[in-house]
Protein backbone atom coordinates (compact mmCIF):
# COMPACT_ATOMS: atom_id res chain seq x y z
CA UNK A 1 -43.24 31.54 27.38
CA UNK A 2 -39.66 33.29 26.78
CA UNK A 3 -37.21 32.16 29.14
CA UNK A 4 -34.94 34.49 30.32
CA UNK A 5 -33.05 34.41 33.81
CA UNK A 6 -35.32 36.45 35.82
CA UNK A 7 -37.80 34.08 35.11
CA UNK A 8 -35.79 31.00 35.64
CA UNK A 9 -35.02 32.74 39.09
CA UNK A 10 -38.62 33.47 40.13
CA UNK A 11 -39.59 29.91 39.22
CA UNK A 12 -36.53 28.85 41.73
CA UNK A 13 -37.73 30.21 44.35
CA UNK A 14 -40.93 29.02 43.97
CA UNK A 15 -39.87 25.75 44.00
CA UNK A 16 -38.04 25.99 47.19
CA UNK A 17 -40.57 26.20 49.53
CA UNK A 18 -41.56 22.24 47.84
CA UNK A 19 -37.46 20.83 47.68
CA UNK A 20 -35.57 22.62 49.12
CA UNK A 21 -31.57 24.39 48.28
CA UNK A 22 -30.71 20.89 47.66
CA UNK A 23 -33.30 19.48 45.91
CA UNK A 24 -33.32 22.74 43.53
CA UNK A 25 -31.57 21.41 40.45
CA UNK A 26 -31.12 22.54 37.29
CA UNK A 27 -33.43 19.40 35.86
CA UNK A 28 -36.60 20.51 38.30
CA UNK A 29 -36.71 23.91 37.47
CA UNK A 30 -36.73 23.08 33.78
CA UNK A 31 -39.52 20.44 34.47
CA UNK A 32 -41.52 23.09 36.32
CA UNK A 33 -40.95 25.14 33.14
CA UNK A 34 -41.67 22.31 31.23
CA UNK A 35 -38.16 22.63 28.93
CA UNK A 36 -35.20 20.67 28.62
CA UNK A 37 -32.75 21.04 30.79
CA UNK A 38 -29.66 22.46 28.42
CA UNK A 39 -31.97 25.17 27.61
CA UNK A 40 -32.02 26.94 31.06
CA UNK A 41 -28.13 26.98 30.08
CA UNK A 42 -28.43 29.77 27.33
CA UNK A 43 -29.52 31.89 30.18
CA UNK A 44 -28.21 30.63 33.20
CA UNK A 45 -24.46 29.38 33.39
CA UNK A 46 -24.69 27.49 36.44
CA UNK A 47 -26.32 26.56 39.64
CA UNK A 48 -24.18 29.84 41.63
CA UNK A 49 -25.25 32.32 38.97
CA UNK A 50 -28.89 31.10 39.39
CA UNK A 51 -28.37 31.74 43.09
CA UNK A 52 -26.84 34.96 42.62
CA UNK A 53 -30.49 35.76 40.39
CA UNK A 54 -32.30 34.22 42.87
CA UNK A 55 -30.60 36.94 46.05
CA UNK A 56 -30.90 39.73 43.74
CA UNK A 57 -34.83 39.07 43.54
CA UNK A 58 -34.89 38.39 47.45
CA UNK A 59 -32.90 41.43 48.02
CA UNK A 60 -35.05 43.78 45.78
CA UNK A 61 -38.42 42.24 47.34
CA UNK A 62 -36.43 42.79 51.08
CA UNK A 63 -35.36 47.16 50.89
CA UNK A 64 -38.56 47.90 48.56
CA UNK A 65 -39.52 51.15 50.17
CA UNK A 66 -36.62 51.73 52.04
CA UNK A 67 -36.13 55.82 52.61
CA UNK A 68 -33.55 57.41 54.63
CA UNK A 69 -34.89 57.86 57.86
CA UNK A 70 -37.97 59.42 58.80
CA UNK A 71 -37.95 62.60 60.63
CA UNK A 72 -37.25 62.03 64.43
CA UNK A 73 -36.25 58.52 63.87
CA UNK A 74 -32.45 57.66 65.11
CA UNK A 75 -30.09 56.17 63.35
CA UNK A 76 -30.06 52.95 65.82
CA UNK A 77 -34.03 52.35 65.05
CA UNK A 78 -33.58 52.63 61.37
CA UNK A 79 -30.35 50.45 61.53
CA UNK A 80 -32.76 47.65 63.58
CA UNK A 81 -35.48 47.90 61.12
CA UNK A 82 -33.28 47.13 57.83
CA UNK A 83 -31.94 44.80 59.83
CA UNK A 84 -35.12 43.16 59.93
CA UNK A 85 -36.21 44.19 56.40
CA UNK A 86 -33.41 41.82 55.27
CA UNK A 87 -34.35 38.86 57.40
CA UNK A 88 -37.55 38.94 56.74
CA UNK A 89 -36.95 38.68 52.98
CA UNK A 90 -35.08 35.29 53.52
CA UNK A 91 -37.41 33.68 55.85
CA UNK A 92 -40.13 34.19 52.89
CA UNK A 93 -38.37 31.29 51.24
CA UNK A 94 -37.42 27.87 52.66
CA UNK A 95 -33.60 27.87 53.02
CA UNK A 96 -33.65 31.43 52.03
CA UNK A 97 -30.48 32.43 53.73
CA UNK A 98 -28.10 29.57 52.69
CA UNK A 99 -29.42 30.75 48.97
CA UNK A 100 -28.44 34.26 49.99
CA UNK A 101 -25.23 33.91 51.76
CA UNK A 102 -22.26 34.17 49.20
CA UNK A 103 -24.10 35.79 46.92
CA UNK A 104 -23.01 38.41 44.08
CA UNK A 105 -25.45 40.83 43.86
CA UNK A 106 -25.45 43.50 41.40
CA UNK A 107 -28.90 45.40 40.93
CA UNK A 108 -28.94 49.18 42.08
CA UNK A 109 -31.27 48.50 45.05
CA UNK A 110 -27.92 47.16 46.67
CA UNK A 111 -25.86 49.82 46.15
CA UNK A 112 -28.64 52.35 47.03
CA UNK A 113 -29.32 50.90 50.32
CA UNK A 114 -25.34 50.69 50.98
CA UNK A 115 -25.38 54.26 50.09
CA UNK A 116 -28.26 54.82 52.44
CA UNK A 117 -27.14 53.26 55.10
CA UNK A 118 -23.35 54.94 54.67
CA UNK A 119 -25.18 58.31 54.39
CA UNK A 120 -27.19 57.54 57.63
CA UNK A 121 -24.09 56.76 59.42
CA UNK A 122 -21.90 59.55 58.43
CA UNK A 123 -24.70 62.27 59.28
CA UNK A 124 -24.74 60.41 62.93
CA UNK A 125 -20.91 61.33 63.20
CA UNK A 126 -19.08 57.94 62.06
CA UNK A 127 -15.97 58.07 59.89
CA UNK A 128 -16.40 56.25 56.67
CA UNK A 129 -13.99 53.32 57.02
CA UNK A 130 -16.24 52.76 60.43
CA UNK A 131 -19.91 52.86 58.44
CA UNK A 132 -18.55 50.48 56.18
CA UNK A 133 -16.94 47.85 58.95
CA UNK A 134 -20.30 48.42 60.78
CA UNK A 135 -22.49 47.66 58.10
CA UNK A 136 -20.73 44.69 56.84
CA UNK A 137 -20.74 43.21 60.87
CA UNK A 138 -24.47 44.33 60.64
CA UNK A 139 -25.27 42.42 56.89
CA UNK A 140 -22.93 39.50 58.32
CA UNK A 141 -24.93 38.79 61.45
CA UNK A 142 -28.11 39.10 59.90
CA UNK A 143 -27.11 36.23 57.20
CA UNK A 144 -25.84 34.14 60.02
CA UNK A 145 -28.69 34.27 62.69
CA UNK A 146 -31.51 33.45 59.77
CA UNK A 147 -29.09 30.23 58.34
CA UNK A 148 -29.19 28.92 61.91
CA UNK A 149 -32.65 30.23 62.49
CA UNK A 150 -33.98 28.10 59.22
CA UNK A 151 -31.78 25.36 59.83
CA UNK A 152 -33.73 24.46 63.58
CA UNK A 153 -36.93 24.13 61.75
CA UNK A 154 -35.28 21.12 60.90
CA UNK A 155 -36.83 20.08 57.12
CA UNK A 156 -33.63 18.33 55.68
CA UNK A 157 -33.91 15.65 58.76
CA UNK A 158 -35.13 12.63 57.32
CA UNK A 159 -36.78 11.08 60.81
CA UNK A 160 -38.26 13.87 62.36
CA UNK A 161 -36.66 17.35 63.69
CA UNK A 162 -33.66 16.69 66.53
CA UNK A 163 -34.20 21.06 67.91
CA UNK A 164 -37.78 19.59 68.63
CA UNK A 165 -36.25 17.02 71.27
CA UNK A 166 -35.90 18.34 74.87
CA UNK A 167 -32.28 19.28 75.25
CA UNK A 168 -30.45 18.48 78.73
CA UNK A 169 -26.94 19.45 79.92
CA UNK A 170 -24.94 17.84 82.88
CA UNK A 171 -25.81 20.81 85.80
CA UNK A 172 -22.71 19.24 87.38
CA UNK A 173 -20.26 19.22 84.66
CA UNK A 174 -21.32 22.14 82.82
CA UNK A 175 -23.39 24.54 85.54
CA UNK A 176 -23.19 27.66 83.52
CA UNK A 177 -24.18 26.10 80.12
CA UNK A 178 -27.57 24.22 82.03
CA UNK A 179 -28.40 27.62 83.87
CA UNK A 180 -28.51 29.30 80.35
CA UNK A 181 -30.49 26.19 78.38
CA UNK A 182 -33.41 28.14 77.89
CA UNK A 183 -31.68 31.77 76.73
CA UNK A 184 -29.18 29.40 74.71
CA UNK A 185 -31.46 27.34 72.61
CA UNK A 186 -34.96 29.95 73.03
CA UNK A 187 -37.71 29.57 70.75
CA UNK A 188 -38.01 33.71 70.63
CA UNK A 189 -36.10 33.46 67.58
CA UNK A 190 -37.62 37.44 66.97
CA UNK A 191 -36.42 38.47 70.70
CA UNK A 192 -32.98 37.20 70.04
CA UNK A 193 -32.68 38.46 66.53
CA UNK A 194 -33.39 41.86 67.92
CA UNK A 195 -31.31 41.49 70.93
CA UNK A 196 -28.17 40.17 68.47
CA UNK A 197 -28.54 43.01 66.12
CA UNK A 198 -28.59 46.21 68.90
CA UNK A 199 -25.68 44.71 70.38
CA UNK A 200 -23.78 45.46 67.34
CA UNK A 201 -25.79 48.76 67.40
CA UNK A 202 -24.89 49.40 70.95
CA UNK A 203 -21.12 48.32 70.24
CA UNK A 204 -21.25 50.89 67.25
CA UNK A 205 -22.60 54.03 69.52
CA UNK A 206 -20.07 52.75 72.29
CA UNK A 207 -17.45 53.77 69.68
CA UNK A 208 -18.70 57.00 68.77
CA UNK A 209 -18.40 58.23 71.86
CA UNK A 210 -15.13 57.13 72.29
CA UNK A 211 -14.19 58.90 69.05
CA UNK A 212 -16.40 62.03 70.20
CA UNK A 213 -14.55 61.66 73.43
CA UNK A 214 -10.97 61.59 71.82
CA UNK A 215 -11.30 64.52 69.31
């Protein structure tokens, strides 16, 4: 078997779903490919570049098929389903968005679907410094919701998961907060992933009409 780092990347993430971001080390994935560990080095420099391999196969496996969009389909649904397109690719892999977040990725499928998405954008009338401040708020939130999202399933708790635990609030000293307990902390993590992302959307349309408005 010839190492190489997309290999040492796909064995990664196969091992996550077993330890974990921070029980990946460089000594279990060379056990799992049954090497020493100073030989992952010739390929690999370091635990970030193996994380930046790791996003880049994520990434690829997240926008394969990806068009512009279809025919009669706005740009606010196709803007909601990449959205999704990207999530799903981390939740495929335990603590799939704290490997993604920070990440360097280089491989043409990310600069195609930047380019897709800026092309999608400017043919729905937005300026280009306002695609690219939308779709980095967009990519932003997205990484966000699913770290927070992973982190309530609540694996790297060593006696049991605390999110599992009935959470109460003081109605007296903080009325608003216990009115909102079950919208705040819901378990329809797909409801408020979709209701997170159109607010951007809607927030995005909102200004272009007010630059529709103004010209």
């Amino acid at each position: 078997m010839k190492l190489d780092p997309r290999l040492i990347a796909r064995t990664s993430l196969g091992l996550l779903n077993e330890v974990g971001l921070e029980g990946l080390t460089m000594r279990v994935v060379a056990k799992e490919l049954d090497v020493r560990a100073p030989a992952l080095y010739w390929h690999i420099k370091g635990k970030q570049e193996l994380l930046d391999e790791m996003a880049e196969i994520m990434f690829v496996e997240a926008v394969d098929g990806l068009e512009s969009p279809a025919r009669g389909e706005t740009w606010q649904d196709w803007l909601l389903d990449t959205a999704r397109r990207l999530r799903g690719g981390m939740l495929k892999y335990r603590d799939g968005a704290r490997v993604f977040a920070g990440t360097n990725i280089t491989h043409q499928s990310m600069y195609r679907t930047t380019e897709l998405t800026m092309r999608t954008l400017r043919d729905a009338g937005f300026q280009p410094f306002e695609a690219a401040r939308a779709f980095r708020a967009l990519h932003h939130f997205v990484i966000g919701f699913t770290i927070e999202e992973q982190a309530r399933i609540g694996i790297t708790y060593t006696e049991g998961n605390p999110y599992e635990s009935p959470l109460t609030i003081d109605p007296v000293r903080f009325p608003l907060s216990a009115a909102a307990l079950d919208e705040l902390w819901t378990e329809d993590t797909d409801g408020a992933f979709t209701h997170g992302v159109q607010l951007i959307i809607d927030g995005m349309a909102a200004q272009l009409e007010r630059g529709a408005e103004s010209a």
